[in-house]
C-alpha atoms as a PDB file:
ATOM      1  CA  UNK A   1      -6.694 -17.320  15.346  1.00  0.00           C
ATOM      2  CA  UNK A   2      -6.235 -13.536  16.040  1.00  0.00           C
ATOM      3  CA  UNK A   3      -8.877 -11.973  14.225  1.00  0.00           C
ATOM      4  CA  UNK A   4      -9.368  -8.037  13.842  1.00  0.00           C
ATOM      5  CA  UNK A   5     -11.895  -5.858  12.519  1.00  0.00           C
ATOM      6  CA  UNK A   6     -10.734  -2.414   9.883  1.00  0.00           C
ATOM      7  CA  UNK A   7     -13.532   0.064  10.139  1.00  0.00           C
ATOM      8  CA  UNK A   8     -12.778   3.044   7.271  1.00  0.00           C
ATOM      9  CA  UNK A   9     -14.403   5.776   8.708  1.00  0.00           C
ATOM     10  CA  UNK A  10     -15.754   8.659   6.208  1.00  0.00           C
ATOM     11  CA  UNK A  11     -18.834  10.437   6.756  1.00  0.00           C
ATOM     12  CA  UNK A  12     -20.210   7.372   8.645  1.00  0.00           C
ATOM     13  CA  UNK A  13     -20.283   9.291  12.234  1.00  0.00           C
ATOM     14  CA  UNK A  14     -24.415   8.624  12.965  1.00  0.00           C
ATOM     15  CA  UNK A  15     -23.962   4.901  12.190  1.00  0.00           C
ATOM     16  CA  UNK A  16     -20.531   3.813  13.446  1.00  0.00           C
ATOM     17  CA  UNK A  17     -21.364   3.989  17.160  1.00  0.00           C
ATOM     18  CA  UNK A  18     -24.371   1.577  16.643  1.00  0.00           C
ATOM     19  CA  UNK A  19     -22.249  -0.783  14.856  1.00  0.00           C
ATOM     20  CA  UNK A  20     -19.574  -1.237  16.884  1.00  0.00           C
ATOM     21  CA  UNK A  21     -21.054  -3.003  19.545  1.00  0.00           C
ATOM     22  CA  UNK A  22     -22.868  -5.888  17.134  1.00  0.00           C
ATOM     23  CA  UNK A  23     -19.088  -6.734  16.572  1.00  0.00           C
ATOM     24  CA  UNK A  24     -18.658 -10.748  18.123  1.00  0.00           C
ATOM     25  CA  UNK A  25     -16.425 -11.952  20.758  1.00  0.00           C
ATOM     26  CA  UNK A  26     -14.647 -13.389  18.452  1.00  0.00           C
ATOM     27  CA  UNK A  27     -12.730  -9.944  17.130  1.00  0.00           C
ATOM     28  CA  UNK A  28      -9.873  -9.261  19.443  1.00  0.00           C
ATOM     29  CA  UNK A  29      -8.901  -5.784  18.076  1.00  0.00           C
ATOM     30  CA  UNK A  30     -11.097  -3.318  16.051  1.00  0.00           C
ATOM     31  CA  UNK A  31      -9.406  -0.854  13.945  1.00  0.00           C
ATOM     32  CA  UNK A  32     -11.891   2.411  13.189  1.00  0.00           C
ATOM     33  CA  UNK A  33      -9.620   4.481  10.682  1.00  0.00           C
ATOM     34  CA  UNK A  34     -10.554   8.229  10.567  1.00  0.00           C
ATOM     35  CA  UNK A  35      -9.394   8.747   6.728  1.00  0.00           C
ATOM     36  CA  UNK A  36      -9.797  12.533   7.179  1.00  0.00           C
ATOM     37  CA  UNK A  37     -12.912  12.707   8.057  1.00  0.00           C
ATOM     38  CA  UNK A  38     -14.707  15.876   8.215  1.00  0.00           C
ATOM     39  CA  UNK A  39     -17.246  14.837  10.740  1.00  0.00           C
ATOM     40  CA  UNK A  40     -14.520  13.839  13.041  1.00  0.00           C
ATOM     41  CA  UNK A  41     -15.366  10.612  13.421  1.00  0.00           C
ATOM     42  CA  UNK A  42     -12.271   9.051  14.698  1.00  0.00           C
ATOM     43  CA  UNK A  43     -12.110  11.845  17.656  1.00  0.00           C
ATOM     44  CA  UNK A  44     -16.022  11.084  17.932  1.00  0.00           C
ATOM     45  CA  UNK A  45     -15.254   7.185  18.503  1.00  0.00           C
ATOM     46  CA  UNK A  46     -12.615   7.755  21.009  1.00  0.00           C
ATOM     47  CA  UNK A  47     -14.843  10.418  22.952  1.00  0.00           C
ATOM     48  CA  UNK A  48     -18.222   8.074  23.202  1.00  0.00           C
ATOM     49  CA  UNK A  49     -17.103   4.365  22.718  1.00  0.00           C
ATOM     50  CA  UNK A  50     -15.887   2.289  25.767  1.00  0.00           C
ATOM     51  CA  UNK A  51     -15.401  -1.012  24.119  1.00  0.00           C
ATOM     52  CA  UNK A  52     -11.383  -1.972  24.780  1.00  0.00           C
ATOM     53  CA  UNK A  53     -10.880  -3.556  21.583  1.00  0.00           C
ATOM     54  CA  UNK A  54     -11.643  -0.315  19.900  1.00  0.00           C
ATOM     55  CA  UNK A  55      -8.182   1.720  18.542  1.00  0.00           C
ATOM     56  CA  UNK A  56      -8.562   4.411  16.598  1.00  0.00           C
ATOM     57  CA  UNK A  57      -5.885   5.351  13.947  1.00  0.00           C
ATOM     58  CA  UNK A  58      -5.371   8.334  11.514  1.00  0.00           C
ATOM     59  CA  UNK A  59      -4.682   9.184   8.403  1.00  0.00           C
ATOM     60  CA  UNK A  60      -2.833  12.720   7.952  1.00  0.00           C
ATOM     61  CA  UNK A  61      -4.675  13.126   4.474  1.00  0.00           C
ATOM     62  CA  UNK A  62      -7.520  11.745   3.118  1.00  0.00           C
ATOM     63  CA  UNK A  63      -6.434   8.822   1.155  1.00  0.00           C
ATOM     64  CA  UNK A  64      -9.980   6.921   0.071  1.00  0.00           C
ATOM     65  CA  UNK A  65     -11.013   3.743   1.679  1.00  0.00           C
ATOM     66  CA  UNK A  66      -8.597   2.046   0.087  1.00  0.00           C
ATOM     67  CA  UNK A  67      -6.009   3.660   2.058  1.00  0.00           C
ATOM     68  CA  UNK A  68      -7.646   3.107   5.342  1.00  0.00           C
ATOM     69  CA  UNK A  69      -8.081  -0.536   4.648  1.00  0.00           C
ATOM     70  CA  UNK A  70      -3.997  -0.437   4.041  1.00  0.00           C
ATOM     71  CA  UNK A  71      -3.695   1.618   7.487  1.00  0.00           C
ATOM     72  CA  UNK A  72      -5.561  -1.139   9.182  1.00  0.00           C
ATOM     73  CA  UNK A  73      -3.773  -4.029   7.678  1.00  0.00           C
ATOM     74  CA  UNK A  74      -0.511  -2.680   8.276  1.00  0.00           C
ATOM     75  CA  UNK A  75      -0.865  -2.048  12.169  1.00  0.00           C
ATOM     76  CA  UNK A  76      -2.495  -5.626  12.319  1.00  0.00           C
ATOM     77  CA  UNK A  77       0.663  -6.737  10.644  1.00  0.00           C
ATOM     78  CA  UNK A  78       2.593  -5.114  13.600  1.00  0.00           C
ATOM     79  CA  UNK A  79       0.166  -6.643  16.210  1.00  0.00           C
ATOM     80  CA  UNK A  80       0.251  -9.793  14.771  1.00  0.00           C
ATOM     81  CA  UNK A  81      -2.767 -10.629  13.464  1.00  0.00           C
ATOM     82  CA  UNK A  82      -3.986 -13.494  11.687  1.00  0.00           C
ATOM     83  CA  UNK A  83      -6.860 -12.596  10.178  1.00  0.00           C
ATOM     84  CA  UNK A  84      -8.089  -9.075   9.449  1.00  0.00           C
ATOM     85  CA  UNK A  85     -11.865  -8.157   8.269  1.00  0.00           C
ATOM     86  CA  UNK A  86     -12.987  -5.420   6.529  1.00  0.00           C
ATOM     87  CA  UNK A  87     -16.119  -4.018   7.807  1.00  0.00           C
ATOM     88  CA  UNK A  88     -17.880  -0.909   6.439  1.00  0.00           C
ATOM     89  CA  UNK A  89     -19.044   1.599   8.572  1.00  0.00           C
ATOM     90  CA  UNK A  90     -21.995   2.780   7.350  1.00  0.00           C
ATOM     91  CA  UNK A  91     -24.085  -0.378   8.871  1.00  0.00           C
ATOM     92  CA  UNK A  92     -24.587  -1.928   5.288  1.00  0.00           C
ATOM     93  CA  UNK A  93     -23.034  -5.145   6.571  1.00  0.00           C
ATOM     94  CA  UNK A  94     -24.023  -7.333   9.411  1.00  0.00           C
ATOM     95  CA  UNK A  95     -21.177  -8.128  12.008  1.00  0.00           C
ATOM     96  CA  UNK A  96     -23.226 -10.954  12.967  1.00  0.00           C
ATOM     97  CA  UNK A  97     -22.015 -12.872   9.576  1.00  0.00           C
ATOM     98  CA  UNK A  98     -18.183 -12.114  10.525  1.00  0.00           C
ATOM     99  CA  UNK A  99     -17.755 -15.978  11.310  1.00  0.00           C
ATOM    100  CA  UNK A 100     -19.710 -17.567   8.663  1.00  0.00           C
ATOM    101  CA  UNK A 101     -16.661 -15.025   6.646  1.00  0.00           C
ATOM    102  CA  UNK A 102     -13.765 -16.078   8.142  1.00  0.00           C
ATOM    103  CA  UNK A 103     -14.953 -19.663   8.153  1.00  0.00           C
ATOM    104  CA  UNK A 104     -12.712 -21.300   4.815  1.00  0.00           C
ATOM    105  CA  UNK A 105      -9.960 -19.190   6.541  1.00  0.00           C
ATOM    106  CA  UNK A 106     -10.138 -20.607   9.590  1.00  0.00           C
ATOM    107  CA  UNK A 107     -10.313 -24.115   8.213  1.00  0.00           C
ATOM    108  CA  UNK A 108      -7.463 -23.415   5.659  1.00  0.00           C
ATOM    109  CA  UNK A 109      -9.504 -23.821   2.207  1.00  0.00           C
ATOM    110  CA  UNK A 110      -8.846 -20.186   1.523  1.00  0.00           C
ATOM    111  CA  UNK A 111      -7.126 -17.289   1.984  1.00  0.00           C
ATOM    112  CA  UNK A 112      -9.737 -14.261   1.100  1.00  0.00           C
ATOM    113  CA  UNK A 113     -13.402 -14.456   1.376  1.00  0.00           C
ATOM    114  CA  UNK A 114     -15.083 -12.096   0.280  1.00  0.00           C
ATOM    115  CA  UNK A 115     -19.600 -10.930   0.168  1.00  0.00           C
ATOM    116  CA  UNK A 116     -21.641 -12.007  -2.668  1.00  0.00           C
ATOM    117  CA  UNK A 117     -24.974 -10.266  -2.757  1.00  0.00           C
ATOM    118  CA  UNK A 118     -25.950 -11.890  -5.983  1.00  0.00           C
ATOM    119  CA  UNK A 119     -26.523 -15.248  -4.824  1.00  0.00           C
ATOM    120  CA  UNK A 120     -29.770 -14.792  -2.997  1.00  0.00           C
ATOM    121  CA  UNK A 121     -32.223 -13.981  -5.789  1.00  0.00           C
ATOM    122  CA  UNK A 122     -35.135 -13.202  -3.687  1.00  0.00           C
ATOM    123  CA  UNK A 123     -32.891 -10.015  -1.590  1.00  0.00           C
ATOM    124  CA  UNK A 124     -30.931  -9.138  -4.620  1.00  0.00           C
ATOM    125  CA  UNK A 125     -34.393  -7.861  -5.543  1.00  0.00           C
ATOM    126  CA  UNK A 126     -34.180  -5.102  -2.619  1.00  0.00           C
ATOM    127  CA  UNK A 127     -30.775  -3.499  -4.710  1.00  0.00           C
ATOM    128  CA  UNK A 128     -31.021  -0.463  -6.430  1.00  0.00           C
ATOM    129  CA  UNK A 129     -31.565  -1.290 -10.082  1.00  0.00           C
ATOM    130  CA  UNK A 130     -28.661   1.095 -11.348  1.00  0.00           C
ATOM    131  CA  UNK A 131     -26.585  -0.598  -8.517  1.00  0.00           C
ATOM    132  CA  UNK A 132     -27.553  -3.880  -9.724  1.00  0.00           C
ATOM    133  CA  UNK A 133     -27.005  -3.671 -13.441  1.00  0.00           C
ATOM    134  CA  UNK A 134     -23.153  -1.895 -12.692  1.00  0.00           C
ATOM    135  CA  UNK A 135     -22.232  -4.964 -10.492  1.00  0.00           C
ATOM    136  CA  UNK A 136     -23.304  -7.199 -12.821  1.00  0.00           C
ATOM    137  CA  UNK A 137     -20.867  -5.896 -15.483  1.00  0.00           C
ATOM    138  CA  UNK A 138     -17.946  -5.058 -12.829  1.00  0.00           C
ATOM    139  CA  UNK A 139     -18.481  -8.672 -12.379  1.00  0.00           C
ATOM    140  CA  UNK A 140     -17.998  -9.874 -15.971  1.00  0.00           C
ATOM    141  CA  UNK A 141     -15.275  -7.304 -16.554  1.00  0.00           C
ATOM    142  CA  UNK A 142     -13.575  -8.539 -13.330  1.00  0.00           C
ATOM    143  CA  UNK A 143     -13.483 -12.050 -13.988  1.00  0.00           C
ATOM    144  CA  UNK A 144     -11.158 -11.557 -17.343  1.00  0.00           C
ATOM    145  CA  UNK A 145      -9.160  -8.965 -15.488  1.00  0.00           C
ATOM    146  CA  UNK A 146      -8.267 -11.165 -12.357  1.00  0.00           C
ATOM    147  CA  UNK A 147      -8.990 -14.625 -13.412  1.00  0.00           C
ATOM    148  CA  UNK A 148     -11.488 -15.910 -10.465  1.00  0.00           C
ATOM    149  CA  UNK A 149     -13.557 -16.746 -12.335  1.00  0.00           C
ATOM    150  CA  UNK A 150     -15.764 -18.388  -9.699  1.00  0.00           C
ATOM    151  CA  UNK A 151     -16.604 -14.912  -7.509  1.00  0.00           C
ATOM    152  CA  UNK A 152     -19.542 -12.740  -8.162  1.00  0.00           C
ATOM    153  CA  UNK A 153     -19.645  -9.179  -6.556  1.00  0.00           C
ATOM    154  CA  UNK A 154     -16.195  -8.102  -7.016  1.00  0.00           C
ATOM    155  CA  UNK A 155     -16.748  -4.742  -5.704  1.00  0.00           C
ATOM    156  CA  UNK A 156     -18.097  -5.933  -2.232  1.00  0.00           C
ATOM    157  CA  UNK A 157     -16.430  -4.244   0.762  1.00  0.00           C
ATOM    158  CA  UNK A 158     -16.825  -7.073   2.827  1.00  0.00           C
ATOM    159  CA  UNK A 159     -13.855  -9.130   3.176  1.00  0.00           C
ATOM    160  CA  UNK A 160     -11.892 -11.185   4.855  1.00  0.00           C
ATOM    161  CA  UNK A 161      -7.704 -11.846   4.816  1.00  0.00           C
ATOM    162  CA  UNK A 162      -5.202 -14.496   6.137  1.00  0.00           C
ATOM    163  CA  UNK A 163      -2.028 -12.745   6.450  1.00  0.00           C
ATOM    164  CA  UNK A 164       0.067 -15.090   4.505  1.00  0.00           C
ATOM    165  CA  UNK A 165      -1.973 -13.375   1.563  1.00  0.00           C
ATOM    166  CA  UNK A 166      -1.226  -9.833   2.745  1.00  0.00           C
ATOM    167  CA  UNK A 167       2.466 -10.723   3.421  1.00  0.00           C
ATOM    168  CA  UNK A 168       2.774 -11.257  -0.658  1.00  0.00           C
ATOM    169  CA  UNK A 169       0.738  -8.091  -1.924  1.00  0.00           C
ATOM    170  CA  UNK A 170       2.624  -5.002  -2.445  1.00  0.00           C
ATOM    171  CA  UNK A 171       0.069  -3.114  -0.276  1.00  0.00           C
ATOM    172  CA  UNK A 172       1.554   0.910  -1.401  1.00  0.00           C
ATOM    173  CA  UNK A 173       0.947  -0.419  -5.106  1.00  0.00           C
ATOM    174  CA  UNK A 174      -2.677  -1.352  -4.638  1.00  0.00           C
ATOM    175  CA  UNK A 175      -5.122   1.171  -5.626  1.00  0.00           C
ATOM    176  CA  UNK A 176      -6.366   3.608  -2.370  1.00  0.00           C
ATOM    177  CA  UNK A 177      -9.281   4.884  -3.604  1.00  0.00           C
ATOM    178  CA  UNK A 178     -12.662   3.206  -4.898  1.00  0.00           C
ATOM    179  CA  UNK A 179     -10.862   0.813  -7.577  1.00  0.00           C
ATOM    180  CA  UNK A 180      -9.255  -1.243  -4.471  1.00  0.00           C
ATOM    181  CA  UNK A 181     -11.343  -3.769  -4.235  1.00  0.00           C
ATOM    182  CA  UNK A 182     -10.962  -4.684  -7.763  1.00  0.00           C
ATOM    183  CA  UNK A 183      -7.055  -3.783  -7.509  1.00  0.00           C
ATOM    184  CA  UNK A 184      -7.388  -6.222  -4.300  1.00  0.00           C
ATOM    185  CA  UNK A 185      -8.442  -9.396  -6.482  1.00  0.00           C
ATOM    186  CA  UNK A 186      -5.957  -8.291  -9.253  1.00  0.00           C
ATOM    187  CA  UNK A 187      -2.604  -8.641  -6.851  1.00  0.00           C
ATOM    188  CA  UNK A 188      -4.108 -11.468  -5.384  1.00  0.00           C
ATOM    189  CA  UNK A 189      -4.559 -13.483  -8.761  1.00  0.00           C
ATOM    190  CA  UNK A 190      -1.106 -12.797  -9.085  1.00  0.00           C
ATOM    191  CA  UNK A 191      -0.223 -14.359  -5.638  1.00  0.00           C
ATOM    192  CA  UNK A 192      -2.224 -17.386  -7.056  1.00  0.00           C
ATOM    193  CA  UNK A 193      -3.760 -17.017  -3.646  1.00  0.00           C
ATOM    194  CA  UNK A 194      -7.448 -18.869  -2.991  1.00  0.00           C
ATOM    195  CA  UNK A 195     -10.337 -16.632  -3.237  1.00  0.00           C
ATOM    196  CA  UNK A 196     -14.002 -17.683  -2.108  1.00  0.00           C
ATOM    197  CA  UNK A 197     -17.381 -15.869  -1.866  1.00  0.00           C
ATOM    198  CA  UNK A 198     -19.512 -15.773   1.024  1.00  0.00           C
ATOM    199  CA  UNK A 199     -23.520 -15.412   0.328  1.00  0.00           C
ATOM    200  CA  UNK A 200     -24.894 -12.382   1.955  1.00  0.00           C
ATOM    201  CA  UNK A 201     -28.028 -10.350   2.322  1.00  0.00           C
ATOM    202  CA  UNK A 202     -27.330  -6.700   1.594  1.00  0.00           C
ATOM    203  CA  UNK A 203     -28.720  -3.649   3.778  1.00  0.00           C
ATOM    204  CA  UNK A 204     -29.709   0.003   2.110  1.00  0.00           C
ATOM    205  CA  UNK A 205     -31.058   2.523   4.283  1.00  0.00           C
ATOM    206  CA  UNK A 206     -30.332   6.068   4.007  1.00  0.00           C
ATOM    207  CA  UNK A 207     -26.233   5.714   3.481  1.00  0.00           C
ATOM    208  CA  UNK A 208     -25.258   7.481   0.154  1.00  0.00           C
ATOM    209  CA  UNK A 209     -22.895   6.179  -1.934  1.00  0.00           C
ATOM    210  CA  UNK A 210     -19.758   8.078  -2.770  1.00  0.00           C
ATOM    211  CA  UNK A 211     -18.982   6.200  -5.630  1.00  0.00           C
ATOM    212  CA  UNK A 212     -20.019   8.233  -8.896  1.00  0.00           C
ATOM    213  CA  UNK A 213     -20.765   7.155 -12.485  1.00  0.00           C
ATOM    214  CA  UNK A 214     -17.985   8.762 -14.176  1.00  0.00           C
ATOM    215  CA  UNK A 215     -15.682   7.728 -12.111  1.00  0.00           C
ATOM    216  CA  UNK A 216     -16.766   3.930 -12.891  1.00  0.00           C
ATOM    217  CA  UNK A 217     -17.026   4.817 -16.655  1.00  0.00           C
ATOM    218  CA  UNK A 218     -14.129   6.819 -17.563  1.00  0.00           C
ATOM    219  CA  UNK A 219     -11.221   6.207 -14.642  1.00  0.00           C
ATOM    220  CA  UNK A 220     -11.900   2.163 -14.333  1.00  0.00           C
ATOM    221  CA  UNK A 221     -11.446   0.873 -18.173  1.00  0.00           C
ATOM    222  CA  UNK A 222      -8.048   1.961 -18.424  1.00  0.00           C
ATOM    223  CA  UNK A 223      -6.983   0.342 -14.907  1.00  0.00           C
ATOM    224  CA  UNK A 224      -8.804  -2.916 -16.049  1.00  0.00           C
ATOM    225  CA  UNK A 225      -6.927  -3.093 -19.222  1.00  0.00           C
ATOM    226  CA  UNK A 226      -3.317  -2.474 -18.327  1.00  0.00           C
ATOM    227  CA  UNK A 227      -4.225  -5.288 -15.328  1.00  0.00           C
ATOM    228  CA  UNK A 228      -5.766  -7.544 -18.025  1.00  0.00           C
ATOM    229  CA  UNK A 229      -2.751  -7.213 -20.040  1.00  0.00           C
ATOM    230  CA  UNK A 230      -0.454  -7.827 -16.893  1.00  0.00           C
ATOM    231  CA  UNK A 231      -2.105 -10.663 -16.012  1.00  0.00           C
ATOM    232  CA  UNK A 232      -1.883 -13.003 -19.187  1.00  0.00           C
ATOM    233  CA  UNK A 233       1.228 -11.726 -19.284  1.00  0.00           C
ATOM    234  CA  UNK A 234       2.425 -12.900 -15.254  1.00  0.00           C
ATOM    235  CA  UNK A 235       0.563 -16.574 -15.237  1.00  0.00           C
ATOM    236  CA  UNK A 236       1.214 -17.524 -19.048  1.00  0.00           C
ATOM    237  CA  UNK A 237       4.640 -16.069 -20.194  1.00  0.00           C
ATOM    238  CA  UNK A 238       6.748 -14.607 -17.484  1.00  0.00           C
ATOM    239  CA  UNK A 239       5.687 -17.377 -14.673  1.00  0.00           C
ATOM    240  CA  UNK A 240       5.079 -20.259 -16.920  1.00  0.00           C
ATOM    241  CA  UNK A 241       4.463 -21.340 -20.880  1.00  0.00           C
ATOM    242  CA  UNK A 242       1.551 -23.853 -21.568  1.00  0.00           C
ATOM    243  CA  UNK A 243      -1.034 -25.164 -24.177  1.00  0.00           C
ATOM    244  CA  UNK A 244      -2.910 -21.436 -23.161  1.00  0.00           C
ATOM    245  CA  UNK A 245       0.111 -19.599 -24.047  1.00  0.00           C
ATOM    246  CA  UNK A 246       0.640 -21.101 -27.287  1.00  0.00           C
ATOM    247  CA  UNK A 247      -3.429 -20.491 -28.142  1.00  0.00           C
ATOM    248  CA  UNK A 248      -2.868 -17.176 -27.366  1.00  0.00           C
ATOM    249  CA  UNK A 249      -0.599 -16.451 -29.541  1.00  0.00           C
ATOM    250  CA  UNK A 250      -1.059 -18.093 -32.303  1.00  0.00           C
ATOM    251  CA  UNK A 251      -4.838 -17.020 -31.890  1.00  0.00           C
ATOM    252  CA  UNK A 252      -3.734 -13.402 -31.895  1.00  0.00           C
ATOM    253  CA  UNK A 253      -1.441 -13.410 -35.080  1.00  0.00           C
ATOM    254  CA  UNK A 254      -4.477 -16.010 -36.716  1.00  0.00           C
ATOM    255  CA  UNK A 255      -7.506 -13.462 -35.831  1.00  0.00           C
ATOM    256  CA  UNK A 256      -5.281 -10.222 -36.992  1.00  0.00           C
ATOM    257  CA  UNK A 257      -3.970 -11.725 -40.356  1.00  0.00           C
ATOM    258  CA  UNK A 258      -7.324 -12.724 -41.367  1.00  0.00           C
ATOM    259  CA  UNK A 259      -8.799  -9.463 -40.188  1.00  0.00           C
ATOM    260  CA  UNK A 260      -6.472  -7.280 -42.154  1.00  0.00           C
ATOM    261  CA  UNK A 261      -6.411  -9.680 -44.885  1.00  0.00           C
ATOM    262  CA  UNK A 262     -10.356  -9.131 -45.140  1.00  0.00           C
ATOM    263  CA  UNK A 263     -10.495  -5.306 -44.547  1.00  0.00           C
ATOM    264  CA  UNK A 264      -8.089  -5.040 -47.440  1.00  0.00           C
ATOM    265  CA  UNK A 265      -9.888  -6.767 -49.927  1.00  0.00           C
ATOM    266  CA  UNK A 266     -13.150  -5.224 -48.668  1.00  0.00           C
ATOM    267  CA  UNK A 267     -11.098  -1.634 -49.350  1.00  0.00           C
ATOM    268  CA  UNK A 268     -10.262  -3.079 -52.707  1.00  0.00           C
ATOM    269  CA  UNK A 269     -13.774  -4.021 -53.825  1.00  0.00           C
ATOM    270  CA  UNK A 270     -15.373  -0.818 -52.691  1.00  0.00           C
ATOM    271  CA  UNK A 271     -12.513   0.762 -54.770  1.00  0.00           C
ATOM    272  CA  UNK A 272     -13.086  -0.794 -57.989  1.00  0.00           C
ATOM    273  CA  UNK A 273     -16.421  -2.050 -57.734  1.00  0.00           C
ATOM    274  CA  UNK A 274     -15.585  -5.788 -58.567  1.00  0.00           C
ATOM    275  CA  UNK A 275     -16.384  -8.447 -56.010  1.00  0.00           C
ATOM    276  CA  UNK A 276     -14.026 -10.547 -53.914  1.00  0.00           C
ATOM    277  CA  UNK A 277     -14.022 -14.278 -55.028  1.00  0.00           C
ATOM    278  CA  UNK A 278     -14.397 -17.119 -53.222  1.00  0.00           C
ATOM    279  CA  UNK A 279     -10.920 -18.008 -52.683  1.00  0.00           C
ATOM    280  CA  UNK A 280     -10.267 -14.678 -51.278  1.00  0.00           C
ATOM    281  CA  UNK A 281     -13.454 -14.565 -48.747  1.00  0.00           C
ATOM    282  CA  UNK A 282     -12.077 -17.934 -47.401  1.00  0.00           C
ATOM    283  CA  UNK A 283      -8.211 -16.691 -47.201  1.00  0.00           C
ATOM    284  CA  UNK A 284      -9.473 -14.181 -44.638  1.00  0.00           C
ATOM    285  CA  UNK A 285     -12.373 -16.338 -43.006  1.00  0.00           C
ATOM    286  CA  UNK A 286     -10.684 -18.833 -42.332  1.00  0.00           C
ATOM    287  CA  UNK A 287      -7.549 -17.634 -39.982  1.00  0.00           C
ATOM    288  CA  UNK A 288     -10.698 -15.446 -37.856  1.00  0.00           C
ATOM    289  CA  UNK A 289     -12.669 -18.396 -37.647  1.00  0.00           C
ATOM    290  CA  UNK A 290      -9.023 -20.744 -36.418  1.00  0.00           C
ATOM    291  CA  UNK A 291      -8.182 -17.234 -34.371  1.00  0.00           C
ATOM    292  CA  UNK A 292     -11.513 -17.183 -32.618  1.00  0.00           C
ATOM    293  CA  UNK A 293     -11.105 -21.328 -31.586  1.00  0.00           C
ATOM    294  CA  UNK A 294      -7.806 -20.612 -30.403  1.00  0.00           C
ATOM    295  CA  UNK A 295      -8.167 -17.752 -27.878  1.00  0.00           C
ATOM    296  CA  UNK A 296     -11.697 -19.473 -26.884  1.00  0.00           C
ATOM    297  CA  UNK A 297      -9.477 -22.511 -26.142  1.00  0.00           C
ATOM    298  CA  UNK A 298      -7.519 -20.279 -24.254  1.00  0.00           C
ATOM    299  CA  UNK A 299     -10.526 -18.568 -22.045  1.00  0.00           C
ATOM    300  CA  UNK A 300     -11.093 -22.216 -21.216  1.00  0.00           C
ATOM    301  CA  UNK A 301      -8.200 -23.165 -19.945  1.00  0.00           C
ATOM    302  CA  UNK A 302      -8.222 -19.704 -18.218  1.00  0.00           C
ATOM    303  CA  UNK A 303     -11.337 -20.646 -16.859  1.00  0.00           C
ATOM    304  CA  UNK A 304      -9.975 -23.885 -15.387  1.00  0.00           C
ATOM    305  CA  UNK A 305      -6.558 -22.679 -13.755  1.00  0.00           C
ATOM    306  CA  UNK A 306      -8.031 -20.968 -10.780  1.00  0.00           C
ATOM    307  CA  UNK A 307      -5.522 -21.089  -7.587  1.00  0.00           C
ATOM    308  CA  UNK A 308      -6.041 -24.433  -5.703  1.00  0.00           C
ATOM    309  CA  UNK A 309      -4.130 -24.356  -2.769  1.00  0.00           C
ATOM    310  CA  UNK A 310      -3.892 -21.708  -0.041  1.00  0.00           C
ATOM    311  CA  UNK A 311      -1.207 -19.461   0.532  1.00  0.00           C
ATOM    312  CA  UNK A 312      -1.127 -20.190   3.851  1.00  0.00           C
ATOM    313  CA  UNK A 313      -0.358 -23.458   3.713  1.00  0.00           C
ATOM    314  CA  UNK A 314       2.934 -22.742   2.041  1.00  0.00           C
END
C-alpha cells in the first residue's frame, strides 16, 4: 500500500525537524501543512529538511488542525494514496509505532485506527490529571454520540485512514478546528465504517496544549447533541427500522407520560396538601420504570450493532 504521513504544523517549529526523520521507510510521501503558522514553519521545513518525501503545503488562513488534516487528505487523494496517517508535530507521538497503526488496515479488518493511551495503566499514570479526567468523560460522551462503543481516547490525534473511508466522508462538513477528531468518528459511524484502537504510550514534555477548558465545556455539548440526535436518527429510522427503533420510541412516549403524569400530581398535592394514593403513584411509576427498560434495551442493542465489515472491502 501507498502510505503517507499529514504533519499539521502550528507552533511546532523546535520539534518538527527532529521528528521528521524518525518517520519509517515505509511512508512514501510526508505532508507537513503550515496552517498559518506564525513561526513559519512550513517555509522553515522547506529551508532545513532534505528528506524527498517531505512536501510542504499551505493553508491561506489559519483553519485549526482540523483543516490541515483535510489539506493533507485531499492532496493524498490526488496522489493516490492508500493510506494516510496523521502524525502530530509536536513529538508527542512516536513514528516508530506507524506500522503497528496501519496494521488492521493493511490486513483489511479495519478502516481507521486510531491511539488509545488508556489501555496501559502503568503510563496512563505519567498524564496530566486534568488531562486524564477530561478524556475519560470525552470518552463516555463519545461513545453515545458516535456509537463505537469499543474505542477509548476519542480525542487522540493519532490516526490512521484507508481511503475507501475518506472517499464516503463529506470532508468540508467535518469540523476544522479542535472538535475534529470527535466530528471524525461521528461521519464515520455514519459510513458504518470499522473503527479500531491501537494501544500507545503517550509522551509530555514541554509542548503546550492549545486546547482550552471553555472551549471543551461550553462549544462541545451542543455539537455532541445535535450529532447524538443525528445519529439515532441515520442508523434507526432514516437507514433502517428494528427492535431498537421501536424501544426507542415507545420508551420515549412511556418515560415522558409517566414523568408528566407524576409532576402533575406532585403539583397537585403540594397545592392542596392531600397526598397522592396508591393508584396514582403507580399510574406514573410504572410507564418510567417500562420507559427506562425500553431505551436500556435500546442502549443494548446500540451497544451490539457496531460496523462489522470494512469499507474497503465493498
Amino acid at each position: 500500500m501507498k502510505i503517507a504521513v499529514v504533519i499539521p504544523s502550528y507552533k511546532v517549529k523546535k520539534h518538527i525537524l527532529a521528528l521528521i526523520p524518525e518517520i519509517g521507510s515505509e511512508i512514501c510521501k510526508i505532508y507537513v501543512v503550515d496552517d498559518k503558522c506564525p513561526e513559519n514553519s512550513g517555509l522553515f521545513v522547506q529551508e532545513h529538511c532534505k528528506d524527498p518525501r517531505v512536501e510542504v503545503l499551505f493553508n491561506e488562513k489559519n483553519m485549526g488542525v482540523g483543516g490541515a488534516v483535510k489539506t493533507g487528505y485531499k492532496k493524498a487523494l490526488v496522489d493516490g494514496i492508500e493510506v494516510i496517517v496523521k502524525l502530530d508535530g509536536d513529538g508527542q507521538m512516536d513514528p516508530k509505532l506507524i506500522p503497528a497503526l496501519i496494521k488492521k488496515i493493511e490486513q483489511g479488518r479495519a478502516d481507521y485506527v486510531k491511539g488509545n493511551r488508556f489501555y496501559n495503566i502503568d503510563t496512563l499514570m505519567a498524564m496530566p490529571k486534568l488531562r486524564l479526567f477530561g478524556n475519560s468523560m470525552l470518552s463516555f460522551i463519545n461513545k453515545f454520540v458516535n456509537g463505537y462503543w469499543n474505542i477509548m481516547d476519542p480525542t487522540n490525534g493519532f490516526t490512521a485512514l484507508h481511503i475507501s473511508a475518506i472517499k464516503q466522508l463529506p470532508l468540508d462538513k467535518i469540523e476544522n478546528r479542535y472538535f475534529f477528531e470527535s466530528d471524525m468518528l461521528f461521519r464515520l459511524g455514519v459510513a458504518r465504517a470499522v473503527v479500531a484502537d491501537m494501544p500507545m504510550d503517550a509522551k509530555y514534555a514541554d509542548e503546550v496544549s492549545n486546547l482550552s477548558i471553555r472551549k471543551v465545556l461550553f462549544e462541545f455539548p451542543p455539537k455532541y447533541f445535535v450529532r447524538f440526535f443525528k445519529r439515532i436518527f441515520y442508523s434507526y429510522f432514516l437507514r433502517d427500522f428494528n427492535a431498537a427503533s421501536v424501544e426507542l420510541v415507545l420508551g420515549f412516549v412511556f418515560f415522558i407520560f409517566g414523568l408528566s403524569i407524576g409532576s402533575y400530581y406532585w403539583t397537585q398535592s403540594i397545592k392542596t396538601g392531600i397526598s397522592a394514593t396508591s393508584g396514582t403513584v403507580m399510574l406514573a411509576a410504572l410507564p418510567v420504570i417500562l420507559g427506562m427498560q425500553l431505551l436500556l434495551s435500546a442502549l443494548s442493542f446500540d451497544i451490539k450493532n457496531l460496523p462489522k465489515e470494512p469499507l474497503q472491502e465493498n
